[in-house]
C-alpha atoms as a PDB file:
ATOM      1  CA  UNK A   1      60.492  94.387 164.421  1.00  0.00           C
ATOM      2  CA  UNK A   2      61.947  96.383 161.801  1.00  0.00           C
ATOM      3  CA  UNK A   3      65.029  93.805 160.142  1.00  0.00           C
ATOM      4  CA  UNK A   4      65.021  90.648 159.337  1.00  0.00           C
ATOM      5  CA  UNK A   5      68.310  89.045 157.863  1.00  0.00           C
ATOM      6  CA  UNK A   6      67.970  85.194 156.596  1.00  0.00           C
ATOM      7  CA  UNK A   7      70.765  83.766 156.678  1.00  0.00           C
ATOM      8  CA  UNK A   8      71.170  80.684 154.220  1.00  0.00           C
ATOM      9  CA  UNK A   9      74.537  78.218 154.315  1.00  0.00           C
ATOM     10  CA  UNK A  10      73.195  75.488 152.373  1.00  0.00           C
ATOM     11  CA  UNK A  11      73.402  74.489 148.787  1.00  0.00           C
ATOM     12  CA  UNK A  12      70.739  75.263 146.990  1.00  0.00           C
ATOM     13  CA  UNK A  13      69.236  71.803 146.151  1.00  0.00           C
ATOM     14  CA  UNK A  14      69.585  68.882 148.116  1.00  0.00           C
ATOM     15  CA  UNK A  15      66.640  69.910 150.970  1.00  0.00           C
ATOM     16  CA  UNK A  16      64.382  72.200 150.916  1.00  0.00           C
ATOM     17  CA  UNK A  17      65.804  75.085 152.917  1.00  0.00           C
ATOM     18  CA  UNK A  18      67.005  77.238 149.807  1.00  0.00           C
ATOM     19  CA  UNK A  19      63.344  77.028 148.522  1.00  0.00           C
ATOM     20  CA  UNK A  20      62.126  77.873 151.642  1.00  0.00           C
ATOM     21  CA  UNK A  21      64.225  81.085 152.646  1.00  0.00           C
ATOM     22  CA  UNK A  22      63.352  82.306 149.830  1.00  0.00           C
ATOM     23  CA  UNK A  23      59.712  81.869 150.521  1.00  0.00           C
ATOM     24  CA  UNK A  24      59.777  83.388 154.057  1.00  0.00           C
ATOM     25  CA  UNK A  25      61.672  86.370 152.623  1.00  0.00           C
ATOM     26  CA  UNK A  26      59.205  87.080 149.922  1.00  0.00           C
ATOM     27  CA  UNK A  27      56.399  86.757 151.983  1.00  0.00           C
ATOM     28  CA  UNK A  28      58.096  89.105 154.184  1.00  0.00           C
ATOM     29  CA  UNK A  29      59.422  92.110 151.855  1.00  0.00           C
ATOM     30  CA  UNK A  30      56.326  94.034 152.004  1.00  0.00           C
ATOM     31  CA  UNK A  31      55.742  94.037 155.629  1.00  0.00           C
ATOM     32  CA  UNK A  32      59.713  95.024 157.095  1.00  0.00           C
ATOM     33  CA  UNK A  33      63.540  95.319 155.635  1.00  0.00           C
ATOM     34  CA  UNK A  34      64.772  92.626 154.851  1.00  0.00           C
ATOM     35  CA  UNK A  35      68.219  91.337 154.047  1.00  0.00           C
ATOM     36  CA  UNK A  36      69.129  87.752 152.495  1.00  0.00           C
ATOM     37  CA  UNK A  37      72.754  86.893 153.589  1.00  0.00           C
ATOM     38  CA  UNK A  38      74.122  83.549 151.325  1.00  0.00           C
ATOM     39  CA  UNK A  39      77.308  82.506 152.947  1.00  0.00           C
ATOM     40  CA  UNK A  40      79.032  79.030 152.482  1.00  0.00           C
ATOM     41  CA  UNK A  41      77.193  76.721 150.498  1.00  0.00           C
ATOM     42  CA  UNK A  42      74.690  79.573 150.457  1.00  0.00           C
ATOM     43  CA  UNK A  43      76.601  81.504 147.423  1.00  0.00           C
ATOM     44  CA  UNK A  44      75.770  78.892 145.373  1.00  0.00           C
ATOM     45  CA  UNK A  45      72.399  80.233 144.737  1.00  0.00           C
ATOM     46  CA  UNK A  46      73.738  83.176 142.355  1.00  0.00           C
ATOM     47  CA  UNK A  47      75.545  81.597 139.965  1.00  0.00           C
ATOM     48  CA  UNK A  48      73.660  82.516 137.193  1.00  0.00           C
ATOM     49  CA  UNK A  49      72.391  79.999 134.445  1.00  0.00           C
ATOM     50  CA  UNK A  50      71.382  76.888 136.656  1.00  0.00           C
ATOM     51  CA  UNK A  51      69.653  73.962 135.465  1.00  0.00           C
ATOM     52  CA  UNK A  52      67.330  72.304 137.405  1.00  0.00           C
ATOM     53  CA  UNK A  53      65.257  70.854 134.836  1.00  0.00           C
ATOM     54  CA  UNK A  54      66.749  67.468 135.778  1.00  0.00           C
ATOM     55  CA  UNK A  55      66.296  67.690 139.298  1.00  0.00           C
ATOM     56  CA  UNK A  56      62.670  68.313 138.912  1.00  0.00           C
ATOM     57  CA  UNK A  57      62.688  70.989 141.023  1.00  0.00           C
ATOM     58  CA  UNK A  58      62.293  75.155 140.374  1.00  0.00           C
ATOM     59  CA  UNK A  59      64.952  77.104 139.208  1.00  0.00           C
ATOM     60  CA  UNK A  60      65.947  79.031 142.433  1.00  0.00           C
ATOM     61  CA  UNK A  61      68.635  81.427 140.634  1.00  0.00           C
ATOM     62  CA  UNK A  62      65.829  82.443 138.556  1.00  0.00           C
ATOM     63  CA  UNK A  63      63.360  82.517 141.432  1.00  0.00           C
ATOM     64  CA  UNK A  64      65.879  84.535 143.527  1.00  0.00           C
ATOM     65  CA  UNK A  65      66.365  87.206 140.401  1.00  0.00           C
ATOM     66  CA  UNK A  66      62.545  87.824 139.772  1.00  0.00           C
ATOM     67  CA  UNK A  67      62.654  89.098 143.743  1.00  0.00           C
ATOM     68  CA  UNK A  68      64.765  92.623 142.489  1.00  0.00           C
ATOM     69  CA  UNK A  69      63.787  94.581 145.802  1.00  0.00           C
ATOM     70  CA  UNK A  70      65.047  91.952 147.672  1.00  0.00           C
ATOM     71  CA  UNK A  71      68.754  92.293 149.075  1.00  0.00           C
ATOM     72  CA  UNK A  72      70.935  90.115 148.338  1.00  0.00           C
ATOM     73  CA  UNK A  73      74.309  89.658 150.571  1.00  0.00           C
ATOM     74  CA  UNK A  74      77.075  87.217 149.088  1.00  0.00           C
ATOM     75  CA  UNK A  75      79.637  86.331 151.464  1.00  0.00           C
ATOM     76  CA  UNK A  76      82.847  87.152 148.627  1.00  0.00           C
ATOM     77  CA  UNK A  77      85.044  84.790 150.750  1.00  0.00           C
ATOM     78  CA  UNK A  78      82.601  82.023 150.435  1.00  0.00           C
ATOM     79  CA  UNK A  79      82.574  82.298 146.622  1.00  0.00           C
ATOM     80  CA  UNK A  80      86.398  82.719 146.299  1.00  0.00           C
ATOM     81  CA  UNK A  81      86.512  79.282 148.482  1.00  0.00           C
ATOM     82  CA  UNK A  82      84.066  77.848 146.094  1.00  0.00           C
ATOM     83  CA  UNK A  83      85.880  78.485 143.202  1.00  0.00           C
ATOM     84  CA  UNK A  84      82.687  80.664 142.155  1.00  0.00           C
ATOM     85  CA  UNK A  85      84.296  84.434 142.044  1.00  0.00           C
ATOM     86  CA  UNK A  86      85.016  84.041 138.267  1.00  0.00           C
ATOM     87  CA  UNK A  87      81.439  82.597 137.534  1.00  0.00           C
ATOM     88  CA  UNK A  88      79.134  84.807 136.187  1.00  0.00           C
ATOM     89  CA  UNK A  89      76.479  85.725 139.113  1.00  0.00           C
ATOM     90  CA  UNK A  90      72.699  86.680 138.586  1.00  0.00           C
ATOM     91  CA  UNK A  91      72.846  90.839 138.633  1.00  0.00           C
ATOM     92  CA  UNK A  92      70.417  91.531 142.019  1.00  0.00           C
ATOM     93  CA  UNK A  93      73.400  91.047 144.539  1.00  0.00           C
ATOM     94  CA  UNK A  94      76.205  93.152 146.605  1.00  0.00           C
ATOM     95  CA  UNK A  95      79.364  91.409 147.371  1.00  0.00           C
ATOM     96  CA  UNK A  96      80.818  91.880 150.822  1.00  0.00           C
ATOM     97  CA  UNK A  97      83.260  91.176 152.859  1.00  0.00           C
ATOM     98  CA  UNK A  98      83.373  89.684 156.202  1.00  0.00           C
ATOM     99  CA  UNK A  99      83.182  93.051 158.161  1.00  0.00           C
ATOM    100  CA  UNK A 100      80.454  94.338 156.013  1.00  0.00           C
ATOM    101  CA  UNK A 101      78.333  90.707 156.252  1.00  0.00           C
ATOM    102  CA  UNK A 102      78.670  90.721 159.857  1.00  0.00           C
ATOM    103  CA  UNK A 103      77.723  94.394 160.678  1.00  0.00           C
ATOM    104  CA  UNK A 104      74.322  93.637 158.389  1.00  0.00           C
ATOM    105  CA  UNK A 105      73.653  90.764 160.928  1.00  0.00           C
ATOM    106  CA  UNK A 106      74.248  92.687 163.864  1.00  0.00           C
ATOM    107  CA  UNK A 107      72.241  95.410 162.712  1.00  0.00           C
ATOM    108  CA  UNK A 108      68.833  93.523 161.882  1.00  0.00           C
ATOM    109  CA  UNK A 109      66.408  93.037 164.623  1.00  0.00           C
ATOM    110  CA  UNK A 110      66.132  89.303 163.663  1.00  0.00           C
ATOM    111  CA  UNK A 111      68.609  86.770 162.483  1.00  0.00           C
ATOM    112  CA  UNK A 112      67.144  83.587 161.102  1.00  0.00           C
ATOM    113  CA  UNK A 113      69.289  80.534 160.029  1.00  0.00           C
ATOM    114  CA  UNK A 114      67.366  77.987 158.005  1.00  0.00           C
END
């Protein structure tokens, strides 16, 4: 296997599959391409300046940004539904549309949906 694309539609606190995607596609950039795709929900995880001090629970914007070689697929629909496409976004991300989100699925070896 060459690809991997995550795929993550959940907010990003709540459970523990934001913190957990990221994980598995840290532990994996060294070893193949990979591609994180946030859609729904997912987008969430790029607004910048989240506080999850109150939550007790790691920052995963900040997490996210401190992985730079990682790439980073927002769904732009998903953060136009969201009300999120005038927020400001953490920097390490490509917008895309549905054609261009799909075609990055279809063109990984591996999908994974957490």
């Amino acid at each position: 296997m060459e690809s991997v694309f995550y795929l993550l539609d959940t907010a990003p606190y709540g459970s523990e599959k934001s913190f957990g995607t990221l994980n598995a596609a840290a532990v994996s950039l060294d070893r193949i391409d990979v591609t994180l795709g946030l859609y729904g929900d997912g987008v969430y995880l790029v607004a910048a300046g989240q506080d999850s001090t109150e939550l007790g629970l790691p920052n995963l914007s900040d997490i996210l940004y401190s992985y730079g070689e990682l790439k980073v697929l927002v769904h732009e629909l998903s953060l136009v539904e969201r009300g999120l496409f005038e927020e400001t976004l953490i920097e390490t991300i490509e917008l895309v549309d549905e054609e261009d989100f799909l075609e990055a699925m279809e063109s990984s070896d591996c999908v994974i949906l957490f």
